[in-house]
Protein backbone atom coordinates (compact mmCIF):
# COMPACT_ATOMS: atom_id res chain seq x y z
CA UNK A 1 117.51 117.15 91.28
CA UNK A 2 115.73 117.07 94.63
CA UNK A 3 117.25 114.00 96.80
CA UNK A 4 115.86 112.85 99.96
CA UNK A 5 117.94 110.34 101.94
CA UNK A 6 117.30 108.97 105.34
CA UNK A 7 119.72 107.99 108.08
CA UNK A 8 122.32 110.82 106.87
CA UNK A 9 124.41 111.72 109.40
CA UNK A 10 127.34 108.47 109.20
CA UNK A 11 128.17 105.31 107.05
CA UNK A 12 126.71 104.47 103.73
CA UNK A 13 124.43 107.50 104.54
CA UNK A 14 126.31 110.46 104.71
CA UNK A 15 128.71 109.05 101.64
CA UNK A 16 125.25 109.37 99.63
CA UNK A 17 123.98 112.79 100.67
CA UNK A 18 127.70 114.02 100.33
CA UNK A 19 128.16 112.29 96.89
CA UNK A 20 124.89 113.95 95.48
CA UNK A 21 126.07 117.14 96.87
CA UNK A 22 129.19 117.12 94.97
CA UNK A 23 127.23 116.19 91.77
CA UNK A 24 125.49 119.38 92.32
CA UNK A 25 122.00 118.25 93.74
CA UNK A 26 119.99 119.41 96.34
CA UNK A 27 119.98 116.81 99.66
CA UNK A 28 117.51 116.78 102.33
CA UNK A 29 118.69 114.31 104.99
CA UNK A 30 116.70 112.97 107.66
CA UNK A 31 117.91 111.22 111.01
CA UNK A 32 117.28 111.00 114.40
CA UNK A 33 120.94 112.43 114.80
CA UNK A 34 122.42 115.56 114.83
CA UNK A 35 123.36 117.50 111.42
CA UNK A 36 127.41 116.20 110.24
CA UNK A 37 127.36 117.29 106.99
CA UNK A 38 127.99 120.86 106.24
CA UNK A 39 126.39 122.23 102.50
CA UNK A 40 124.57 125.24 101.24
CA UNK A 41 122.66 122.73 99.45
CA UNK A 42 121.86 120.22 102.12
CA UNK A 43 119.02 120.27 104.58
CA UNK A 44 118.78 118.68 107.69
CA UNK A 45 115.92 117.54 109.35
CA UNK A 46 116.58 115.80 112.68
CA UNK A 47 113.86 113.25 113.35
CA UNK A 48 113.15 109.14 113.84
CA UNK A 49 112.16 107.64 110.91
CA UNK A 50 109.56 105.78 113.38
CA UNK A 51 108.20 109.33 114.16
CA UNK A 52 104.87 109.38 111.40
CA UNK A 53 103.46 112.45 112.92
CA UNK A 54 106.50 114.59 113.06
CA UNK A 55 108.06 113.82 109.31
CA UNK A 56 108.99 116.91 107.63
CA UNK A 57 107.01 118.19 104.87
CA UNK A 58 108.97 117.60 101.85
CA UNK A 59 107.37 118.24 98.62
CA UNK A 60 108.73 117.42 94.94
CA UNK A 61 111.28 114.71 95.87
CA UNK A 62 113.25 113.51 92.95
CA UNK A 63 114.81 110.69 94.20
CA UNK A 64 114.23 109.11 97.36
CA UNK A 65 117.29 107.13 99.53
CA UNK A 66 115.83 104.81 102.06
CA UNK A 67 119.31 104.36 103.83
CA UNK A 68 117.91 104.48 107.50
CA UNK A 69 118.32 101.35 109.51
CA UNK A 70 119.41 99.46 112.62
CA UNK A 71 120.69 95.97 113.42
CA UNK A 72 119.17 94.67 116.47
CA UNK A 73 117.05 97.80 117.44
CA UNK A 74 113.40 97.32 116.63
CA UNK A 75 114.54 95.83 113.10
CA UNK A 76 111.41 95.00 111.70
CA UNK A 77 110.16 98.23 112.78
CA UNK A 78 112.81 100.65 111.33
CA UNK A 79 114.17 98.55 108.65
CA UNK A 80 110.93 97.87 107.10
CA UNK A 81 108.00 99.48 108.32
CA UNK A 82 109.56 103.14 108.62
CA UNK A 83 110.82 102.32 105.01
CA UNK A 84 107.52 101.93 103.87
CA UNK A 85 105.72 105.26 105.15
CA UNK A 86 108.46 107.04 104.32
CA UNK A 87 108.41 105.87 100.66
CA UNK A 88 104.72 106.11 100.30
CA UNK A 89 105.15 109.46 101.65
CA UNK A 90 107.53 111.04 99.48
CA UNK A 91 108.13 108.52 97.39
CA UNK A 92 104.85 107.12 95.33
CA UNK A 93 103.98 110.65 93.76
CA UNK A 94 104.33 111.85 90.31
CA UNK A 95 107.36 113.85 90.66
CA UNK A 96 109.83 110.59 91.70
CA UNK A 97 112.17 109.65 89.38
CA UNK A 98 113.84 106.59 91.30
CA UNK A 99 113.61 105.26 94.44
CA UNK A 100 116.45 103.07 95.94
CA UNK A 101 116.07 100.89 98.69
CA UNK A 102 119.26 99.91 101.07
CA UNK A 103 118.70 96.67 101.44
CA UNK A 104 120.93 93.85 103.08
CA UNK A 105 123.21 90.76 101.51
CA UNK A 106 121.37 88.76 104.26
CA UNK A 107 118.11 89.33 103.07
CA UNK A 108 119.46 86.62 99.83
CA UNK A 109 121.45 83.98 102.42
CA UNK A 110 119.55 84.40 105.83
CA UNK A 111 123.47 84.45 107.20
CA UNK A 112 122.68 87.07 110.04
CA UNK A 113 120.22 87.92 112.95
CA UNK A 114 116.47 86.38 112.72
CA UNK A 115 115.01 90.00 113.01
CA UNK A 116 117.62 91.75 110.90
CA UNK A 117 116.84 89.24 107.94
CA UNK A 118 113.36 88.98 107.89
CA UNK A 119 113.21 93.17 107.55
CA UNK A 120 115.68 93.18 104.89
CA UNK A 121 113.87 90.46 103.58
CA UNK A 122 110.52 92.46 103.61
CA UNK A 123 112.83 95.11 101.64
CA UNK A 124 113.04 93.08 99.04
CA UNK A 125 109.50 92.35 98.49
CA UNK A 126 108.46 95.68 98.43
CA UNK A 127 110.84 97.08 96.40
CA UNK A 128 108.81 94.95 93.50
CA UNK A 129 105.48 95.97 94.64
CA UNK A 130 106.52 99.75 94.49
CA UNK A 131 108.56 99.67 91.12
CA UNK A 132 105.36 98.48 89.49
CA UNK A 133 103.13 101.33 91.09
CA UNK A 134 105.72 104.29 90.43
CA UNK A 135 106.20 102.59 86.52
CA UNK A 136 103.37 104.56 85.26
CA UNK A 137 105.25 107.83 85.72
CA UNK A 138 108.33 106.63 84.22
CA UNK A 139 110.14 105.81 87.71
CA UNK A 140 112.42 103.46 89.35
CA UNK A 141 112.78 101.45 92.06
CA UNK A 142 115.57 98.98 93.24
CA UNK A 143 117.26 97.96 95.87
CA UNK A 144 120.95 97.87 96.94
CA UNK A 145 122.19 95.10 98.74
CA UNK A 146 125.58 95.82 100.41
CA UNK A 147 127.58 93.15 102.13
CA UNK A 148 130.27 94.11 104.58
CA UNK A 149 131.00 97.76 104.62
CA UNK A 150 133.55 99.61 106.77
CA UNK A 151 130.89 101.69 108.63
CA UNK A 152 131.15 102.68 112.14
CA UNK A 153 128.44 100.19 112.95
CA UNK A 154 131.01 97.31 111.96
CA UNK A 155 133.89 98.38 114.41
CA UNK A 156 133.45 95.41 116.91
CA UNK A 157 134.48 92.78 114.34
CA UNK A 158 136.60 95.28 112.25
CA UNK A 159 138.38 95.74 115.13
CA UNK A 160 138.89 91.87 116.55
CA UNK A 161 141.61 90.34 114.59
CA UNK A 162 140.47 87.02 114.73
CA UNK A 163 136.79 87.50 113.48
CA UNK A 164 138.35 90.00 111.01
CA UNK A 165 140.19 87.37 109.62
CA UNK A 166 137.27 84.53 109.58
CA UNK A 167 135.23 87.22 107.64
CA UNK A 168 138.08 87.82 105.37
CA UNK A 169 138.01 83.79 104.44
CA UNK A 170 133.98 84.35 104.08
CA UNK A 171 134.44 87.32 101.62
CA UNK A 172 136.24 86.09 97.85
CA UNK A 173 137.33 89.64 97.14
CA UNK A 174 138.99 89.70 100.93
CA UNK A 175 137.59 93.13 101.27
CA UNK A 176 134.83 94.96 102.73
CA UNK A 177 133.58 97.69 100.54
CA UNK A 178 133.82 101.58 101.35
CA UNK A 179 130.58 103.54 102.18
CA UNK A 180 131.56 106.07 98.99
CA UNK A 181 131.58 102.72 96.84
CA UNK A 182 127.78 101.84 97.97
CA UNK A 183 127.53 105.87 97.36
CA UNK A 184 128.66 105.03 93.76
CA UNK A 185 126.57 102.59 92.80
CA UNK A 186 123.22 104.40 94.68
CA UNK A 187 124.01 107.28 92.33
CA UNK A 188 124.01 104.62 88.98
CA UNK A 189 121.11 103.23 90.11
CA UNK A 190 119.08 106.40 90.77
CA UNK A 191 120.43 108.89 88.28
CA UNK A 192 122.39 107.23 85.50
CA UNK A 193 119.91 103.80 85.50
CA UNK A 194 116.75 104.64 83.16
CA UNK A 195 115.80 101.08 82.62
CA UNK A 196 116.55 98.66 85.44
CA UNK A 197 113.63 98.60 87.76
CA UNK A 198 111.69 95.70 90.77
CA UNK A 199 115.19 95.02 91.06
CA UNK A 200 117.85 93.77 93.66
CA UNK A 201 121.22 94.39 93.09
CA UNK A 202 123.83 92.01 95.55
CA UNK A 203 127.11 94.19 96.15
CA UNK A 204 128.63 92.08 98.90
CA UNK A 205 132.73 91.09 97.32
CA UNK A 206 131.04 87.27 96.68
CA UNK A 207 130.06 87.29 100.07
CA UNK A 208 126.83 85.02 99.13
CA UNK A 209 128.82 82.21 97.56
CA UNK A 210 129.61 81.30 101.00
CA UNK A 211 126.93 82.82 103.32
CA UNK A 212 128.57 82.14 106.35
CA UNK A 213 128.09 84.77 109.29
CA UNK A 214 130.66 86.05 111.64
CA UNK A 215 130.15 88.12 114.20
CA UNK A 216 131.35 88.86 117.88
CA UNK A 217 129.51 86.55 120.65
């Protein structure tokens, strides 16, 4: 099928477009970095998910990936409102099969930065509105909720011992997950998921039993 997944080119991202590749679909990535993955069947366009004007013309997407997102960097803006014209764009047309949104564990507890939350938050809400619109042809849409994951965005309280450890004591499973275990379940819920739909799935290691946030000062 033809996937298009944003913010591409590290983390959660790239384990996506790479894991779709190896299940033998075609992968259009967009993100404002530089090209890292190397495919003959993935295309790279390098651009801000902010940038309306310039988005690439992409026609016939299959399933869409909105993985794109900051923490602390015009949150609302990225997060939420580049999420939405990029799903309305290649995502609310007759051809999609599923959409998945990547959403946040915070966006269920509050536990993290006012900004951060209220965009993942705002993820939420419009993941409903657009699995009833897309319904009508048969479609998807969710969103997945990650909690920690060892991305190099994380690496400033991976890294400290003691806030490592605090987050351990937050996190039942005493684990973070891997970004080819969010890649994992983005494939079930897009490809293998005919049925589930307006739905938010929490993948955070029981991280929202406790809701606690740690992070470096």
């Amino acid at each position: 099928m033809k996937v298009l997944v944003t913010g591409t080119t590290q983390g959660i991202g790239k384990a996506i477009a790479e894991h779709f590749l190896a299940q033998g679909h075609e992968v259009f990535g967009i993100d404002r970095q530089e090209q890292s993955i190397s495919h003959a069947n993935y295309v790279h366009y390098t651009c801000d998910v902010r940038d309306h004007g310039h988005l690439p013309d992409i026609g016939g997407v299959e399933i869409l990936v909105n993985n794109a997102g900051t923490q602390n960097e015009a949150d609302i803006d990225i997060n939420l409102k580049a999420l939405i014209h990029i799903t309305e764009k290649y995502g609310v047309q007759k051809n999609i099969k599923s959409i998945l949104n990547i959403g946040s564990a915070s966006a269920h507890t509050g536990a993290e930065f006012p900004e951060y939350c209220a965009s993942k938050g705002g993820v939420l809400a419009y993941t409903k509105n657009v699995a009833m619109r897309v319904a009508k042809w048969g479609a998807t849409c969710n969103s997945l909720d990650p909690g920690g994951v060892l991305t190099p965005l994380n690496a400033c309280v991976m890294e400290d011992p003691v806030l490592w450890a605090q987050i351990m004591e937050e996190t039942p499973l005493r684990r973070w997950a891997t970004p080819e275990e969010m890649a994992e379940w983005t494939y079930f819920l897009t490809v293998t998921n005919k049925f589930c739909t307006g739905q938010s799935i929490l993948v955070d290691g029981g991280e929202a039993i406790n809701y606690n946030f740690v992070w470096k000062d």
